[in-house]
N, C-alpha and C. Protein backbone atom coordinates (compact mmCIF):
# COMPACT_ATOMS: atom_id res chain seq x y z
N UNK A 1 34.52 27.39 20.24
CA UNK A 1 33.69 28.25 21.06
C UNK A 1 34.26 28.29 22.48
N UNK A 2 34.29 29.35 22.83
CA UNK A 2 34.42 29.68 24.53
C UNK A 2 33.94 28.47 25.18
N UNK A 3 34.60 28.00 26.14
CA UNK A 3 33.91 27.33 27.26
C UNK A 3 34.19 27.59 28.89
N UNK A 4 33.49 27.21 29.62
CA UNK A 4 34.18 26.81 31.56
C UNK A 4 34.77 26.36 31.57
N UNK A 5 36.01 26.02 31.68
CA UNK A 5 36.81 24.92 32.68
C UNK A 5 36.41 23.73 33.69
N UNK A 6 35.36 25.48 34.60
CA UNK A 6 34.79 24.78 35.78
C UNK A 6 33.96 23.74 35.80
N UNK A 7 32.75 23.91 34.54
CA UNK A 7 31.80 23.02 33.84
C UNK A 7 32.30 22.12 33.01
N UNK A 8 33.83 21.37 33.18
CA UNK A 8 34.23 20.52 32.08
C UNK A 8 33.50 19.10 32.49
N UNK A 9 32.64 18.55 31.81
CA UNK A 9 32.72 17.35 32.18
C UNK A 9 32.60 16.03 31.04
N UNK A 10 33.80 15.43 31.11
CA UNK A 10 34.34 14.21 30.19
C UNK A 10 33.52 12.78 30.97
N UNK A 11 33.11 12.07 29.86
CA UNK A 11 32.78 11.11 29.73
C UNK A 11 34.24 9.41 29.95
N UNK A 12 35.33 10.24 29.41
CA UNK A 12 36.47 9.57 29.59
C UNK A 12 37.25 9.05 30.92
N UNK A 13 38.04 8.10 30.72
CA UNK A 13 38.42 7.59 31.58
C UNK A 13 39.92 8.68 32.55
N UNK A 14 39.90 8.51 33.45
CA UNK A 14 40.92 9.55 33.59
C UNK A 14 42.14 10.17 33.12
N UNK A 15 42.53 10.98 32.82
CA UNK A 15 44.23 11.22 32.25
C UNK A 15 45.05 10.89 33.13
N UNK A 16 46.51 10.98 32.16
CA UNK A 16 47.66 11.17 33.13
C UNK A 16 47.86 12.26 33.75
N UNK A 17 48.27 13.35 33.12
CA UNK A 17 48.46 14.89 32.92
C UNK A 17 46.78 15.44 32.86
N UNK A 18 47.34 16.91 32.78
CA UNK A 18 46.84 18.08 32.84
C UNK A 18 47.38 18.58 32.81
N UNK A 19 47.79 19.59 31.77
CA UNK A 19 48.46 20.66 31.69
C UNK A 19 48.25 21.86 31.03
N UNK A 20 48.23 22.72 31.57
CA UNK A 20 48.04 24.48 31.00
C UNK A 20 49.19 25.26 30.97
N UNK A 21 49.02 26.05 30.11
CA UNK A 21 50.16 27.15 29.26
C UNK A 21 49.25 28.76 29.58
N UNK A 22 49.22 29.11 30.36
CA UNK A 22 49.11 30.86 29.93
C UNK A 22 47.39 31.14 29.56
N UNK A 23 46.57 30.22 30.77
CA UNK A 23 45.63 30.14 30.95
C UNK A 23 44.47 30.30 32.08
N UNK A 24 45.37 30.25 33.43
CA UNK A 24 44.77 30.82 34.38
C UNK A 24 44.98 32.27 34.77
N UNK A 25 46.00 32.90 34.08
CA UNK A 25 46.08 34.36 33.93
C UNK A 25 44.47 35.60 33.77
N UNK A 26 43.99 34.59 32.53
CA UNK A 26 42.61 34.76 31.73
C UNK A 26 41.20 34.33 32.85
N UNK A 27 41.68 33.14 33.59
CA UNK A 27 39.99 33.05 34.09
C UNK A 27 40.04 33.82 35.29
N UNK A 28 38.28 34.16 35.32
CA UNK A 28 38.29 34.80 36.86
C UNK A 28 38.30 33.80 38.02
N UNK A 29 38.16 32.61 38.18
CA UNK A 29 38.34 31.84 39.42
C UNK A 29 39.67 31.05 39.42
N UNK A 30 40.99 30.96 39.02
CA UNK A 30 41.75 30.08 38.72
C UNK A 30 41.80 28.86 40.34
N UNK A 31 41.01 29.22 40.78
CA UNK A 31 41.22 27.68 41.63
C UNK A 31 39.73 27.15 41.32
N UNK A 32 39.37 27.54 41.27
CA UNK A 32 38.07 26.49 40.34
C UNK A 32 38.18 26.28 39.16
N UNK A 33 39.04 26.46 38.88
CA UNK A 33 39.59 26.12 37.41
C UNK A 33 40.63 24.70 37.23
N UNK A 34 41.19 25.32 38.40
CA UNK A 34 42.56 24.13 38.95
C UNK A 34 41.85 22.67 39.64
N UNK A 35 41.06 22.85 40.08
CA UNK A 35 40.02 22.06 41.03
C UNK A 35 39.40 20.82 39.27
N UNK A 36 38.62 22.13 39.12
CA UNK A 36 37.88 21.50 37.74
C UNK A 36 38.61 20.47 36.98
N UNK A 37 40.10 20.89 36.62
CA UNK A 37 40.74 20.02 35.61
C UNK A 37 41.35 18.87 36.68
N UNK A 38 41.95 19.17 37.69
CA UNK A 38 42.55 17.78 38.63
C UNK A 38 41.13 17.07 38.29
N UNK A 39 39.57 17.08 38.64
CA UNK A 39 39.27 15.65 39.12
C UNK A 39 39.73 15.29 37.68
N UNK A 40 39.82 15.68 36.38
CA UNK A 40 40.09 14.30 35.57
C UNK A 40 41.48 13.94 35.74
N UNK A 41 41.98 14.09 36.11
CA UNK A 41 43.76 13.33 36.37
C UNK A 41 43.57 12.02 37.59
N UNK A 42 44.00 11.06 37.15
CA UNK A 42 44.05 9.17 37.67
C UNK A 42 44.72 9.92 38.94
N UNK A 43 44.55 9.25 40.01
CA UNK A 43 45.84 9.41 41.25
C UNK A 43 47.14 9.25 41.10
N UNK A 44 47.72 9.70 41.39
CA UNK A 44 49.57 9.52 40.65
C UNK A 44 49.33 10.68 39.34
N UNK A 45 48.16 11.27 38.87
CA UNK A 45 48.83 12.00 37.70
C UNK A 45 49.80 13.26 38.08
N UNK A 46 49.38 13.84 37.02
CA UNK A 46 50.10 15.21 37.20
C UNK A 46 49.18 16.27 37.03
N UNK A 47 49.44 17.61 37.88
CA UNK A 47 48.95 18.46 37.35
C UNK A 47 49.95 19.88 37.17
N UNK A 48 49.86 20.51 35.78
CA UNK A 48 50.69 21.04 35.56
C UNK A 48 50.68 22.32 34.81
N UNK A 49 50.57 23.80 35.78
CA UNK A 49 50.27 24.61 35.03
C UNK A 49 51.78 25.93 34.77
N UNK A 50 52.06 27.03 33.61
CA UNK A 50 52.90 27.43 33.42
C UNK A 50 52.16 29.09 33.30
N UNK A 51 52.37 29.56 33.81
CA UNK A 51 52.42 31.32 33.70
C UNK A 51 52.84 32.57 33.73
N UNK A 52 52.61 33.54 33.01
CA UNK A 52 53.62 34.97 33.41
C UNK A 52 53.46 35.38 34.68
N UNK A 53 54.74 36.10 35.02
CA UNK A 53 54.48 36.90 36.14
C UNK A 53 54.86 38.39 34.92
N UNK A 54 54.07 38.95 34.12
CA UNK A 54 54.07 40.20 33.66
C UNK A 54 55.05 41.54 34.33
N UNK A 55 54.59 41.38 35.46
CA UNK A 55 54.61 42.99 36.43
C UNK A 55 56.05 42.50 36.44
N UNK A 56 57.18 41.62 36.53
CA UNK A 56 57.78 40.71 36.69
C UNK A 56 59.47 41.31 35.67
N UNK A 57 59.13 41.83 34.86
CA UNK A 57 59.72 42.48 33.84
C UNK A 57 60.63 43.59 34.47
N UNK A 58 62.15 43.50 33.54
CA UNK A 58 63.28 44.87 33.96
C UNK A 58 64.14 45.47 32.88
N UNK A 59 64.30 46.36 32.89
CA UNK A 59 65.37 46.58 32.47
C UNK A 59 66.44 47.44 32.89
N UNK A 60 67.67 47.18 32.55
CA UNK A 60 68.88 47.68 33.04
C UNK A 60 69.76 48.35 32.42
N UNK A 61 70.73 49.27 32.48
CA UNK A 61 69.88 50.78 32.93
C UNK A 61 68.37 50.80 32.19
N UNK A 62 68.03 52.16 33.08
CA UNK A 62 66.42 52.45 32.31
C UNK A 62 66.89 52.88 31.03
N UNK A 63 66.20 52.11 30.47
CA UNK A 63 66.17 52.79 28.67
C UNK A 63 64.64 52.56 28.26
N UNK A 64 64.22 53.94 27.71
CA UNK A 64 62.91 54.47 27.60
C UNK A 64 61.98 53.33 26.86
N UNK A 65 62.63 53.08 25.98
CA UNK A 65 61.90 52.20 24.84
C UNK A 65 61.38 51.17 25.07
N UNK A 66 62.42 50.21 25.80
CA UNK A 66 62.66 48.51 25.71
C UNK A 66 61.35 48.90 27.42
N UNK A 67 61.15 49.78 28.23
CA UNK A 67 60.86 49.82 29.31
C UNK A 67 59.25 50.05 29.37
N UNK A 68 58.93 50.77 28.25
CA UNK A 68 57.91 51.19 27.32
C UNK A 68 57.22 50.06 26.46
N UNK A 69 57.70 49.34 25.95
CA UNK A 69 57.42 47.88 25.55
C UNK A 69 57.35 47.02 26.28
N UNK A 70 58.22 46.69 27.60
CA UNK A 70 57.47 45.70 28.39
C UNK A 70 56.62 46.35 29.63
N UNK A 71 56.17 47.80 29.54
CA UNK A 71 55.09 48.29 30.43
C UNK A 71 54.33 47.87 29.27
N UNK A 72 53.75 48.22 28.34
CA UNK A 72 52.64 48.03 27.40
C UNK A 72 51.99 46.88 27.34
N UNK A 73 52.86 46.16 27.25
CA UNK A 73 52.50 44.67 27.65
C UNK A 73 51.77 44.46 29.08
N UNK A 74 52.48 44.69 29.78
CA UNK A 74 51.55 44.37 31.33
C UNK A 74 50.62 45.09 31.71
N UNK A 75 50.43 46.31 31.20
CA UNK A 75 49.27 47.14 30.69
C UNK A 75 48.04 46.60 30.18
N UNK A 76 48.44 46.32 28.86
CA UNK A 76 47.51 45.48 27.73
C UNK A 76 46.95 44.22 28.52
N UNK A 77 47.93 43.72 29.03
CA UNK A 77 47.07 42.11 30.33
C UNK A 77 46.40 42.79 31.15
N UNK A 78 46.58 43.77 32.54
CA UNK A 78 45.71 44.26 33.09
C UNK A 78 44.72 44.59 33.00
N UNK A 79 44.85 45.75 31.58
CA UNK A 79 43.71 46.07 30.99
C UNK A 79 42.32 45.10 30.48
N UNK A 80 42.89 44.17 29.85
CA UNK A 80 42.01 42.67 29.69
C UNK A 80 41.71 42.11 30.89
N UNK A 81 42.03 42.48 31.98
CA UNK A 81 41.67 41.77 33.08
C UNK A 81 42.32 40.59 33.79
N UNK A 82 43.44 40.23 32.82
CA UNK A 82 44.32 39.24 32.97
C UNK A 82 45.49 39.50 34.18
N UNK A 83 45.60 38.72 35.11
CA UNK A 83 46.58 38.66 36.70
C UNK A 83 47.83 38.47 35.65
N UNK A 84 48.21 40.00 36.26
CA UNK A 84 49.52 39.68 35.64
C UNK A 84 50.65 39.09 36.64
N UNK A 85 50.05 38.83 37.75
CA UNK A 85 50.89 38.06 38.94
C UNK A 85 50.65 36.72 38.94
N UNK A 86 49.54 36.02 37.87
CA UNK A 86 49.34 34.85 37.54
C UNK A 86 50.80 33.48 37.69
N UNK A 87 51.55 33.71 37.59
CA UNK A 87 53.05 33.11 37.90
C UNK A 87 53.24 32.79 39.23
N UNK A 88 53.06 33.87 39.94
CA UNK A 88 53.51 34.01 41.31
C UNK A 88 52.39 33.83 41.94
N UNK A 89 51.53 33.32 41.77
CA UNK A 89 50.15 33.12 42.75
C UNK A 89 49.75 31.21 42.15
N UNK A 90 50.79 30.98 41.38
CA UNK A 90 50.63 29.74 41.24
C UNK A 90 50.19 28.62 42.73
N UNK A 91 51.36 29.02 43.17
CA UNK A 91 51.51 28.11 44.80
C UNK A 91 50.30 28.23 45.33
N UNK A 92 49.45 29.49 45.48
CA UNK A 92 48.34 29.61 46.69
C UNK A 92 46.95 28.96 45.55
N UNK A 93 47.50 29.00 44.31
CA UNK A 93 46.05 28.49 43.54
C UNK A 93 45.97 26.95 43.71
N UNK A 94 46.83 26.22 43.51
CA UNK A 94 47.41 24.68 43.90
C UNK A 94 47.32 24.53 44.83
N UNK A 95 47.08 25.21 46.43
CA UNK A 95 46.86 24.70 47.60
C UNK A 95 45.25 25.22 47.67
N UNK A 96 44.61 26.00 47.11
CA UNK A 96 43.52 26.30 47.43
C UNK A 96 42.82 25.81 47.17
N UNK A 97 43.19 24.71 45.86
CA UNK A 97 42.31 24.01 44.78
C UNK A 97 42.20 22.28 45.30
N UNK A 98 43.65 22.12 47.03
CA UNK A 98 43.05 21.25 47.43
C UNK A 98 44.99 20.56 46.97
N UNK A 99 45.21 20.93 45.91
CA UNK A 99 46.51 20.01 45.43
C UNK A 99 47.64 19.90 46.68
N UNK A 100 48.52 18.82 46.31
CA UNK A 100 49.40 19.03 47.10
C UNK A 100 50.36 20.08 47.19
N UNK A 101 51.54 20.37 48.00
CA UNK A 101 52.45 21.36 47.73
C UNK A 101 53.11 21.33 46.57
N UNK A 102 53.21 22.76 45.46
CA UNK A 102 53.74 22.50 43.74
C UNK A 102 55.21 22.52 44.07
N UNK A 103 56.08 21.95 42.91
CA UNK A 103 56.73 22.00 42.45
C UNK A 103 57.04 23.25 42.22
N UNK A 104 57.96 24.18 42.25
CA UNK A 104 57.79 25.64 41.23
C UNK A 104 59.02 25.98 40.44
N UNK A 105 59.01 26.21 39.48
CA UNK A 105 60.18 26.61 38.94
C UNK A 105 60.24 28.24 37.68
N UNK A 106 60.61 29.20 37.75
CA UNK A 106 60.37 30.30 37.09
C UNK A 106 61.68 30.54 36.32
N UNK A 107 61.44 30.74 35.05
CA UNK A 107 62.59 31.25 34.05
C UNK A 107 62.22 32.30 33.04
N UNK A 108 62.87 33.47 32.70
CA UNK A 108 63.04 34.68 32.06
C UNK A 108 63.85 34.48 31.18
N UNK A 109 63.17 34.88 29.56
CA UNK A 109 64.61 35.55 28.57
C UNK A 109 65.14 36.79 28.97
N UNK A 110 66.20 36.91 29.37
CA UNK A 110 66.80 37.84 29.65
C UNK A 110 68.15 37.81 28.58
N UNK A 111 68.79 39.04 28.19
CA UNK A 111 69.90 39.16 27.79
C UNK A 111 70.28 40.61 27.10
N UNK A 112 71.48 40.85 26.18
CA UNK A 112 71.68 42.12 25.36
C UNK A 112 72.07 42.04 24.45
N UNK A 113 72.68 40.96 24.15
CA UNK A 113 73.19 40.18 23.07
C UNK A 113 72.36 40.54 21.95
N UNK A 114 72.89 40.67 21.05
CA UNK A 114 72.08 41.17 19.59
C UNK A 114 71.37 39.89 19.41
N UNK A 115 71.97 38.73 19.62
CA UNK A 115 71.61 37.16 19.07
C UNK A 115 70.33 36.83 19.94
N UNK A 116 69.98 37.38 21.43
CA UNK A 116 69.46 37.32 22.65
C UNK A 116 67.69 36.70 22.26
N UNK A 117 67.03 36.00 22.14
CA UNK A 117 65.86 35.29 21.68
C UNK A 117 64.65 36.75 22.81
N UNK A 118 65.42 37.11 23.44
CA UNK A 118 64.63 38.27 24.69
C UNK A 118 63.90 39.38 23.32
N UNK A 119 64.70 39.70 22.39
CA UNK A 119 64.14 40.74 21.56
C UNK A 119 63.07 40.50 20.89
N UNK A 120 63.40 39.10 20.01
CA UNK A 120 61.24 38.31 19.77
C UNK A 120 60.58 38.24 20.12
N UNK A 121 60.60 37.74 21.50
CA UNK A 121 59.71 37.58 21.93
C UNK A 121 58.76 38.63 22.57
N UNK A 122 60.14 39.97 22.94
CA UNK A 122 58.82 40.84 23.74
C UNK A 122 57.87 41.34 21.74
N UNK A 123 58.68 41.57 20.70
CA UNK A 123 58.07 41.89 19.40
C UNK A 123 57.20 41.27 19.30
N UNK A 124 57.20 39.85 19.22
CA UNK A 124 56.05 38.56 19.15
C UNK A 124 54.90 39.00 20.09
N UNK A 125 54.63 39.09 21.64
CA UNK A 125 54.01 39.02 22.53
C UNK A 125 53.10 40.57 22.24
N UNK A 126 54.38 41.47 21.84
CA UNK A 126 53.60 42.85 21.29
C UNK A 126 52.30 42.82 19.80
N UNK A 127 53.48 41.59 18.98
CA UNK A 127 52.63 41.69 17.92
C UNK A 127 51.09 41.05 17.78
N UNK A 128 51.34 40.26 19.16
CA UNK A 128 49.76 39.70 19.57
C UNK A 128 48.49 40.58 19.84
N UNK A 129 49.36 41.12 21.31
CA UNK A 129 48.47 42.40 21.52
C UNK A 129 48.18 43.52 20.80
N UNK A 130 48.76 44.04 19.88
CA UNK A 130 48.85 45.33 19.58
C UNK A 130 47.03 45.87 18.84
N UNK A 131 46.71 44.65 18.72
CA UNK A 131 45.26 45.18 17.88
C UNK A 131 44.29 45.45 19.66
N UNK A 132 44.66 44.79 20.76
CA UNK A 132 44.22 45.41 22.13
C UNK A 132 44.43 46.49 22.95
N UNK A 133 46.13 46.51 22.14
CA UNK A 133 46.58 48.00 22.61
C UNK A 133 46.16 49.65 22.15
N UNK A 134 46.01 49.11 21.31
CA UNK A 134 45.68 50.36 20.38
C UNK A 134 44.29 50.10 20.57
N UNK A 135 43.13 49.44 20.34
CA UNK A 135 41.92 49.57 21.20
C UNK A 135 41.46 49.81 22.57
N UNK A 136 42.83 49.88 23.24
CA UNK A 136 42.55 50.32 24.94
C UNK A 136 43.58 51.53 24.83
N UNK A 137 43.74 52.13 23.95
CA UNK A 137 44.60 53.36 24.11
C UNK A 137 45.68 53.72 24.36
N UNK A 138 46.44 52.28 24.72
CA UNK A 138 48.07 52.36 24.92
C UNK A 138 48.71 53.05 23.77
N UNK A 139 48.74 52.41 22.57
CA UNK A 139 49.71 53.05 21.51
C UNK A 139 47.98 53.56 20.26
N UNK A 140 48.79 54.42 19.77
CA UNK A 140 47.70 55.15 18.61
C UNK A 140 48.55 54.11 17.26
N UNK A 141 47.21 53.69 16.42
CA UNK A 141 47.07 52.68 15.37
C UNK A 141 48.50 52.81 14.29
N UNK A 142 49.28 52.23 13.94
CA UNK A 142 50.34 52.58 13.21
C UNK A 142 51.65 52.90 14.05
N UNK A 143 51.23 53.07 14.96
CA UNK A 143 52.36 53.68 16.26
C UNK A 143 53.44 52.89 16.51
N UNK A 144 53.36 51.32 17.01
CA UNK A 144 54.48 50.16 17.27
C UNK A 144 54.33 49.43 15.83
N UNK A 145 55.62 49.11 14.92
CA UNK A 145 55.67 48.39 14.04
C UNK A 145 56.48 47.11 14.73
N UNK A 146 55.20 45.92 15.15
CA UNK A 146 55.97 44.52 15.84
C UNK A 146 57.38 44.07 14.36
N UNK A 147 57.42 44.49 13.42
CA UNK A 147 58.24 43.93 12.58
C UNK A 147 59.88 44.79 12.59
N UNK A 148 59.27 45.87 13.32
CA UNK A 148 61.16 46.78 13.82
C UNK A 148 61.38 46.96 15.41
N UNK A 149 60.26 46.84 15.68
CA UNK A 149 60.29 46.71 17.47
C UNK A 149 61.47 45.84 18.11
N UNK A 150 61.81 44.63 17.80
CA UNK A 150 62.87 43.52 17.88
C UNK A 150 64.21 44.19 17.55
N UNK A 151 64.41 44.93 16.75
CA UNK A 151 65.56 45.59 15.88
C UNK A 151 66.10 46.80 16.87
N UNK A 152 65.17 47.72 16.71
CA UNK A 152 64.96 48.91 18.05
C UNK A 152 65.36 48.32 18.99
N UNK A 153 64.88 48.10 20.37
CA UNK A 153 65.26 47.33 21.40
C UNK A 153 67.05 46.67 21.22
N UNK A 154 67.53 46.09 20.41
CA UNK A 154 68.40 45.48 19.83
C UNK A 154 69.29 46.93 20.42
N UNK A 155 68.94 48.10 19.29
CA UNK A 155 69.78 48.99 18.82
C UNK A 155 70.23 49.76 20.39
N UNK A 156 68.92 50.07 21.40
CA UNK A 156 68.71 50.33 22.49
C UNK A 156 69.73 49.67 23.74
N UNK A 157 69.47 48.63 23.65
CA UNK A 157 70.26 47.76 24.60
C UNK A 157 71.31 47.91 24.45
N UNK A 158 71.94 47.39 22.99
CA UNK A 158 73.24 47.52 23.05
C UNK A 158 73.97 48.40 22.80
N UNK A 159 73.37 49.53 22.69
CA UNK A 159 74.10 51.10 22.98
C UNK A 159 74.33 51.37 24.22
N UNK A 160 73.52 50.92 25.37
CA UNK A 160 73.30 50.84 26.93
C UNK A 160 74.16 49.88 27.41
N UNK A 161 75.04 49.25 26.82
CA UNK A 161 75.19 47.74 26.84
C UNK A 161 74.98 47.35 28.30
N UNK A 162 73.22 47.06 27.75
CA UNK A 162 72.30 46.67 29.09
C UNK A 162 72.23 45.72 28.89
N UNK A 163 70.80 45.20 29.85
CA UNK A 163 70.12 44.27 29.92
C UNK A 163 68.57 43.97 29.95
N UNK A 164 67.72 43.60 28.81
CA UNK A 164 66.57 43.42 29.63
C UNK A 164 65.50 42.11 29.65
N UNK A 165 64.69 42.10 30.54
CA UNK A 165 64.02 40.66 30.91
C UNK A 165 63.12 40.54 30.39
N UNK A 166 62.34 40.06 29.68
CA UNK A 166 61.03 39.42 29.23
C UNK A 166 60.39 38.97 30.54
N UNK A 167 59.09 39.05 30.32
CA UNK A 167 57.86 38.64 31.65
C UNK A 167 58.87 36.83 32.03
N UNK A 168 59.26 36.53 33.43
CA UNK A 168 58.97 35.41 33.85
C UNK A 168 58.08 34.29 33.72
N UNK A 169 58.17 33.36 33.57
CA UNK A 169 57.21 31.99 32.81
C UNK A 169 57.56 31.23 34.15
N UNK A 170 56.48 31.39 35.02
CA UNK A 170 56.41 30.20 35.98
C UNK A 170 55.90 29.15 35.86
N UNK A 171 56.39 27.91 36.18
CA UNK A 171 55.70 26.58 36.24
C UNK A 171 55.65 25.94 37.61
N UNK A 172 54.70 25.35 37.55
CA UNK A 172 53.82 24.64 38.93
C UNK A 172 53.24 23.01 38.69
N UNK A 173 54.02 22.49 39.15
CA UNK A 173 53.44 20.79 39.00
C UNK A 173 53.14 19.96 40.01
N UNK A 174 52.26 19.29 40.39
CA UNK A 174 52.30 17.92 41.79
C UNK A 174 50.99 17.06 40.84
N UNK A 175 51.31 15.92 41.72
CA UNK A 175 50.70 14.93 41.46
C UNK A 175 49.54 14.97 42.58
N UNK A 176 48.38 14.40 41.46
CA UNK A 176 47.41 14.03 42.35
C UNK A 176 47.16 12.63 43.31
């Protein structure tokens, strides 16, 4: 079942860690969120969160398709309400929430390479959304097949012999 963050409260003794994956994107307060989970971390822990920067996404030259698939995507997050600058607003959520100055570090699949792991994942990330997309009107039902989308893109790129980026995955860590 759904829960707060903000309202977490453990009976347990403190953790080491804390760590989130692709979760303060989703809440509406992410520093009361960030706040919430530090008090359970011991002094010396860690706190440690990882997120997209969506809007964050390129490709090189423009090629319609691959450009079209990672707008849809940052679309489909907006549309849900989800910060798609969630990545890049890491730093001001970690100082707001009281933490010390983060750690930051941001990395992108990027590539053109037929072999390039960049083509799954935007297919994968599509094949998540697509029952949101097509309920918020991005693509009409039957429209993106996530099982040739990877292939396409493939065929795209390396006719362009481009390049393109998957959303950025920022990470943010300090100790409490």
């Amino acid at each position: 079942a759904p829960a707060d963050l903000t309202r977490l409260d453990l009976d347990e003794p403190p953790f080491d860690a804390v760590i989130g994956r692709l979760i303060l994107m989703h809440v509406a307060d992410p520093i009361a969120a960030v706040q919430a989970a530090a008090r359970h971390v011991r002094p010396g822990g860690v706190v440690a969160f990882q997120e997209f920067t969506t809007a964050a996404t390129r490709v090189h030259p423009p090629m319609p398709k691959s450009q079209a698939a990672l707008d849809r995507i940052t679309n489909a997050f907006e549309l849900l309400g989800a910060d798609t600058r969630a990545g890049d607003n890491l730093r001001p959520i970690f100082l707001g929430a009281g933490l010390s100055e983060p750690q930051l570090r941001s990395e992108a699949l990027i590539g053109g390479d037929p072999e390039a792991p960049v083509f799954d994942m935007i297919a994968g990330v599509t094949k998540t959304l697509q029952p949101a997309m097509e309920r918020l009107g991005l693509a009409q039902p039957g429209e993106i097949d996530p099982r040739s989308l990877a292939d396409e893109l493939r065929e795209e790129v390396g006719a362009a012999v481009g390049t393109v980026a998957a959303p950025p995955m920022v990470g943010a860590w300090t100790r409490v």
